[in-house]
Protein backbone atom coordinates (compact mmCIF):
# COMPACT_ATOMS: atom_id res chain seq x y z
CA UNK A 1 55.72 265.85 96.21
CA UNK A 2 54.34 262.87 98.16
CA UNK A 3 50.97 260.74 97.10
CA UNK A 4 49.32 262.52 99.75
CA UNK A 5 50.01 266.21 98.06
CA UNK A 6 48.73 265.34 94.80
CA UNK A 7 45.47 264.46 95.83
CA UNK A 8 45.19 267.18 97.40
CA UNK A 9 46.68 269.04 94.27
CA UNK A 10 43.93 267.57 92.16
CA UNK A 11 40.83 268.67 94.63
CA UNK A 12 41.66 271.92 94.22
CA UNK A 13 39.46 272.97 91.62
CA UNK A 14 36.00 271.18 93.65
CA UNK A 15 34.34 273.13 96.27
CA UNK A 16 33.71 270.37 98.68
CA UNK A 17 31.04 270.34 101.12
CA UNK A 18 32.93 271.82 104.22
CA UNK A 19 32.58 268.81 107.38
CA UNK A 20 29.86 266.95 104.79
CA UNK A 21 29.19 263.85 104.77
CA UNK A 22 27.66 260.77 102.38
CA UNK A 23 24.68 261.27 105.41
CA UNK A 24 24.31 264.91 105.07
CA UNK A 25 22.54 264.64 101.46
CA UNK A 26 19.89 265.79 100.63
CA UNK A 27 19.30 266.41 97.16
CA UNK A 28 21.30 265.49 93.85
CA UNK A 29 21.31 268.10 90.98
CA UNK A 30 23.94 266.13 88.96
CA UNK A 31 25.94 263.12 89.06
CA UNK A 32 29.48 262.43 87.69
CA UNK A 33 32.43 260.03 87.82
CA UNK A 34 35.48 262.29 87.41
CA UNK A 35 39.56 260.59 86.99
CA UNK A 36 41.80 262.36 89.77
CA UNK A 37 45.75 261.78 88.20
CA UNK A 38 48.16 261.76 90.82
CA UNK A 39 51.98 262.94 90.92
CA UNK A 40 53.02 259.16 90.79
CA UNK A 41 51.31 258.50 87.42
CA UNK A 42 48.14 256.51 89.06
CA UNK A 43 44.86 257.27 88.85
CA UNK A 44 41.69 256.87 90.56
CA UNK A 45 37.83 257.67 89.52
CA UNK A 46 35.53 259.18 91.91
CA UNK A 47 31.56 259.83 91.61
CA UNK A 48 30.99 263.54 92.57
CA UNK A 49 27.58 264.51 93.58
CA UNK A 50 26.59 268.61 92.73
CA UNK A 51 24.31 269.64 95.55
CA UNK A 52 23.69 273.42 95.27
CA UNK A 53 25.52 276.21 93.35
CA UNK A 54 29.32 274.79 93.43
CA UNK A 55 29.23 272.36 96.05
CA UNK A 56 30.71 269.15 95.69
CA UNK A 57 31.03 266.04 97.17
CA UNK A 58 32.99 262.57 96.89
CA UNK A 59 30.50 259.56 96.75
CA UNK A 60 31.38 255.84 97.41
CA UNK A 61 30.65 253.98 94.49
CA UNK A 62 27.79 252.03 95.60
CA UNK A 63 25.74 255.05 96.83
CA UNK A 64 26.28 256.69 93.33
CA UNK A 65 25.05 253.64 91.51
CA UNK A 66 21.78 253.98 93.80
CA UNK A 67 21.34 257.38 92.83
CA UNK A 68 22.49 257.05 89.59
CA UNK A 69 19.28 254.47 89.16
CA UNK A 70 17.35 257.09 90.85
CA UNK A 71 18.22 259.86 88.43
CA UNK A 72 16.79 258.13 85.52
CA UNK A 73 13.35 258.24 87.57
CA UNK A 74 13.77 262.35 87.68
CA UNK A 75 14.31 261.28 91.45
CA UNK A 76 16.07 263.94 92.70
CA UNK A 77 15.54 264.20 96.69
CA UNK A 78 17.63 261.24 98.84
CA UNK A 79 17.55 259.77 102.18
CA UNK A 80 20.80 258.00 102.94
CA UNK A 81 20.77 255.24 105.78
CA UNK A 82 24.26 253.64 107.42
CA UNK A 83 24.50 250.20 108.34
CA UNK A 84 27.80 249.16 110.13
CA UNK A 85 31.44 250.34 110.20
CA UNK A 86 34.30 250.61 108.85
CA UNK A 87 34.82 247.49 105.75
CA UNK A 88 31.48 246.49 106.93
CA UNK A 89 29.60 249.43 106.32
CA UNK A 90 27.06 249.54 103.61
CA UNK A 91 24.77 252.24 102.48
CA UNK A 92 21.19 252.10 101.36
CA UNK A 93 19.61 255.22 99.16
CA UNK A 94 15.62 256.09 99.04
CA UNK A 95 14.03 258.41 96.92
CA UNK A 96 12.18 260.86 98.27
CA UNK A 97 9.08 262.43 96.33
């Protein structure tokens, strides 16, 4: 089994947000860091965003430590603005009432 296969191996059991993207949300109803193990013996922690029912989805760290500092405000609703690509890009959250 290559790197490659375990990852994929250990997203199994998420529902991700089919074509989503960090842009396409919305709302937040929880917030979690969860350890993927790979084949290999490494492992990696990602932030996983719940949207609605099981729906999933990966977050770079720096937009889950924005909304992170949101949750504790009970701010639930996000807009999500890009700036830049690639190594340079960097994302900005606002709460929305």
């Amino acid at each position: 089994m290559n790197l490659w296969d375990s990852v994929e191996d250990a997203s199994k059991e998420f529902t991700f947000l089919k074509g989503g993207e960090v842009l396409d949300l919305k709302e937040v109803k929880e917030l979690y860091k969860h350890t993927f193990e790979y084949a290999d013996g490494s492992s990696s922690d990602k932030y996983i965003a719940v949207l609605s029912g099981d729906l999933k989805l990966a977050l770079p760290v720096s937009v889950a430590r924005q909304i992170k500092a949101l949750i504790v405000e009970k701010v639930t609703k996000v807009k999500i603005i890009r700036s830049g690509e690639g190594l340079a890009t960097t994302w900005t959250v606002a709460g929305l009432q």
